[in-house]
Protein backbone atom coordinates (compact mmCIF):
# COMPACT_ATOMS: atom_id res chain seq x y z
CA UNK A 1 36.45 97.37 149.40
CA UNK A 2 33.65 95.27 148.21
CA UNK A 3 33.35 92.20 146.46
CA UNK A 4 31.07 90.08 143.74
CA UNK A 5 31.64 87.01 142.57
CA UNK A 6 29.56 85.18 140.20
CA UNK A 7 30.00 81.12 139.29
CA UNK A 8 28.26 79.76 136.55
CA UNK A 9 28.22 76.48 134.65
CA UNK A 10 27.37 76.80 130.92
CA UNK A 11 26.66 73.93 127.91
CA UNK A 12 29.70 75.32 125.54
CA UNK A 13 33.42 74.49 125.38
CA UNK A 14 35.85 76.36 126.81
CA UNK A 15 37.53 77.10 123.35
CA UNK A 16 33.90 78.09 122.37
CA UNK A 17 33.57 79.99 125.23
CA UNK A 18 36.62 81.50 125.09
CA UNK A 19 36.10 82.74 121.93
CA UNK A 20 32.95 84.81 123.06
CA UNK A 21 34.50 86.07 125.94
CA UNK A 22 37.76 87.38 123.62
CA UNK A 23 36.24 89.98 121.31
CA UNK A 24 35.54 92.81 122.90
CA UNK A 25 32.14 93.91 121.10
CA UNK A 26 30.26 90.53 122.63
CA UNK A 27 30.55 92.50 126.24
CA UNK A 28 27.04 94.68 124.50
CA UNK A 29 25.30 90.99 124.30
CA UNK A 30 25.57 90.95 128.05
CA UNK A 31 24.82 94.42 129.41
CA UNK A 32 21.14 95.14 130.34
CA UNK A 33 19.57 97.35 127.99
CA UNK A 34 18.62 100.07 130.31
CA UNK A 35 22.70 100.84 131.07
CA UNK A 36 22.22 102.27 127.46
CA UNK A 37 25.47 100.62 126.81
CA UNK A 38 27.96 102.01 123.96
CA UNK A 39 31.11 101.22 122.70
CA UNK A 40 32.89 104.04 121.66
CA UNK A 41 36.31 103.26 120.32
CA UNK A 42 36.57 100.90 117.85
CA UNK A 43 37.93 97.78 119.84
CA UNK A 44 39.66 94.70 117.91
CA UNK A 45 38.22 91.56 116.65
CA UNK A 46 40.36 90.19 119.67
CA UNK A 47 41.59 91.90 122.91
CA UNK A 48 45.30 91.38 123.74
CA UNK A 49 47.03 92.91 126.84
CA UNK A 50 47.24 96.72 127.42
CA UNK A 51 43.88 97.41 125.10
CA UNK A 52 41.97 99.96 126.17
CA UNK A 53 37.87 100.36 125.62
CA UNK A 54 36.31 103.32 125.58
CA UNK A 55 32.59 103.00 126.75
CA UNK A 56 30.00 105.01 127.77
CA UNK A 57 26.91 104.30 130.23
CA UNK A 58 23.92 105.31 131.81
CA UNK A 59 23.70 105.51 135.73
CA UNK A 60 20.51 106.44 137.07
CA UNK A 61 20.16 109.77 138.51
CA UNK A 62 23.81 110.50 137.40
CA UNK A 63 23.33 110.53 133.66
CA UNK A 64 25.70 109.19 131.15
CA UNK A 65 29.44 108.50 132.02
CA UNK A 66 32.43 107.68 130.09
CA UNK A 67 34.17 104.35 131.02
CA UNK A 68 37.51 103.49 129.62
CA UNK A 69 39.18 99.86 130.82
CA UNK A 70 42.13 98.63 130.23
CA UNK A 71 42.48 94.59 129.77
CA UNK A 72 45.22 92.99 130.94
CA UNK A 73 46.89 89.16 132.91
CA UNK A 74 45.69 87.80 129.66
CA UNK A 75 45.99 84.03 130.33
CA UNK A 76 44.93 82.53 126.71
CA UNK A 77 42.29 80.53 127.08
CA UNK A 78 41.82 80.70 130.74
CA UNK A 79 41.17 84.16 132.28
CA UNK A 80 41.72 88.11 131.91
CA UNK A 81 40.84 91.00 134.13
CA UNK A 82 39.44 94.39 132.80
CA UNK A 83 40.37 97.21 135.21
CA UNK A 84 38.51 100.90 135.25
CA UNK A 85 40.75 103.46 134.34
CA UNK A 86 37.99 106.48 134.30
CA UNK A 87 34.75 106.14 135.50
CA UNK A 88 32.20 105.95 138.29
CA UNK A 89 33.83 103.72 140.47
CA UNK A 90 37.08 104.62 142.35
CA UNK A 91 38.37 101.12 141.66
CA UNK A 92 37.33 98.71 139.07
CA UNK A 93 39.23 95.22 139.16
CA UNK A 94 37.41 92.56 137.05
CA UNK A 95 38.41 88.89 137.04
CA UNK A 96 37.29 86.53 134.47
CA UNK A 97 38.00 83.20 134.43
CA UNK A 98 36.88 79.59 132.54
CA UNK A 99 37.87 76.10 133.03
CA UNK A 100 36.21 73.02 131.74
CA UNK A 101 34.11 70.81 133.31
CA UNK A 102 33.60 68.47 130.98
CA UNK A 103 34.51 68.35 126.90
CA UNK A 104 31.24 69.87 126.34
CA UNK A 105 30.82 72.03 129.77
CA UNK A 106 32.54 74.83 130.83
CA UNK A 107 32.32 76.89 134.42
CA UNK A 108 32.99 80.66 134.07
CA UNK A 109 33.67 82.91 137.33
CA UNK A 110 33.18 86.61 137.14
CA UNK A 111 35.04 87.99 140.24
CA UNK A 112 34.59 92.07 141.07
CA UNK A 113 36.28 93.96 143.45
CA UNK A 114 35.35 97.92 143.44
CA UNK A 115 35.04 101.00 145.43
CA UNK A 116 33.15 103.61 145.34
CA UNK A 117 33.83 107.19 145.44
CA UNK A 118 33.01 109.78 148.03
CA UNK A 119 34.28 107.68 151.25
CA UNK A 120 31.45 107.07 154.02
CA UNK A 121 28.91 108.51 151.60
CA UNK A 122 30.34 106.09 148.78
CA UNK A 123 30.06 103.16 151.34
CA UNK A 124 26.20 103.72 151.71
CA UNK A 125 25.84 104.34 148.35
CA UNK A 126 27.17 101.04 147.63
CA UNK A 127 24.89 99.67 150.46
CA UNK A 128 21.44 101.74 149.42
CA UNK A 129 21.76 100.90 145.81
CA UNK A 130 25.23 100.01 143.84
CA UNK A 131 25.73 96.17 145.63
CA UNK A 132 22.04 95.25 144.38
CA UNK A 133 22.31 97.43 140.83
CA UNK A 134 25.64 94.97 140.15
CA UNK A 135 23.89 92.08 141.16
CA UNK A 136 20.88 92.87 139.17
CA UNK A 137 23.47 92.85 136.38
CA UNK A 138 25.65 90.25 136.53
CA UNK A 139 21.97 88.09 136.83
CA UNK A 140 21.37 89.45 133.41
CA UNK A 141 24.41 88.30 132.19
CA UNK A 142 23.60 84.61 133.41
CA UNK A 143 20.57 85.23 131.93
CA UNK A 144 22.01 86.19 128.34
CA UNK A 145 24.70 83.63 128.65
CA UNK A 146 22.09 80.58 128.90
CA UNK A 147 20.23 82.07 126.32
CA UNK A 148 23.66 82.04 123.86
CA UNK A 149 24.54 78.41 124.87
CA UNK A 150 21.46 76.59 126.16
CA UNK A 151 21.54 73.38 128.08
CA UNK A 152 21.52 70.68 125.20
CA UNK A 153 20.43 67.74 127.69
């Protein structure tokens, strides 16, 4: 089993926050462009518990691969998880979570725990190329994420 986990402390309330983190279509705003990222059921306005996203993504060398999550331990206003139901990964179990820092400042924590497929071969997979691919993409989500709510100081 391997593990990411990602802190970051952003200039935005945690309603705010919350908000962007709540409807499912923001998720395109922070997926790097060359994942070819695409939506393909018609999610909500707002996800709730037991919704299920249909996606569909492009993996280097694999080609395009349907994703479907399912979100769930919706705590309003605090955290959710999205968890892989199909897809490249034998096990997909994303933690989100905000809290405030200040009335203005809010600290989000992206937690990941996943497997890959394909046992020993999946393991230096992971090693060779999937631990640093993730990593590459949870930076561009920081990235993104300052961009939507700059520092204001």
């Amino acid at each position: 089993m391997h593990q990411l986990e990602r802190t970051i402390d952003l200039d935005v309330s945690a309603a705010e926050l919350w908000e962007f983190i709540a409807t499912p279509a923001n998720l395109n705003q922070l997926t790097p462009p060359d994942l070819d990222f695409d939506i393909v059921s018609s999610p909500p306005d707002r996800m709730f518990n037991g919704l299920i996203i249909e996606y569909r993504i492009a993996i280097p060398v694999i080609g395009r691969q349907r994703w479907l999550t399912e979100i769930k331990h919706i705590r309003e206003g605090v955290s959710f998880v999205d968890e892989q139901r199909i897809g490249p990964y034998r096990l997909w179990y994303h933690y989100h979570e905000i809290s405030p820092v200040s009335a203005s400042r809010t600290r989000m924590v992206d937690r990941v725990h996943y497997r890959l497929p394909f046992g020993p071969l999946g393991v230096m997979i992971e090693a060779l190329w999937v631990g640093a691919k993730l990593r590459e993409i949870f930076d561009y989500r920081s990235k993104k994420l300052r961009e939507l709510f700059p520092d204001k100081h």
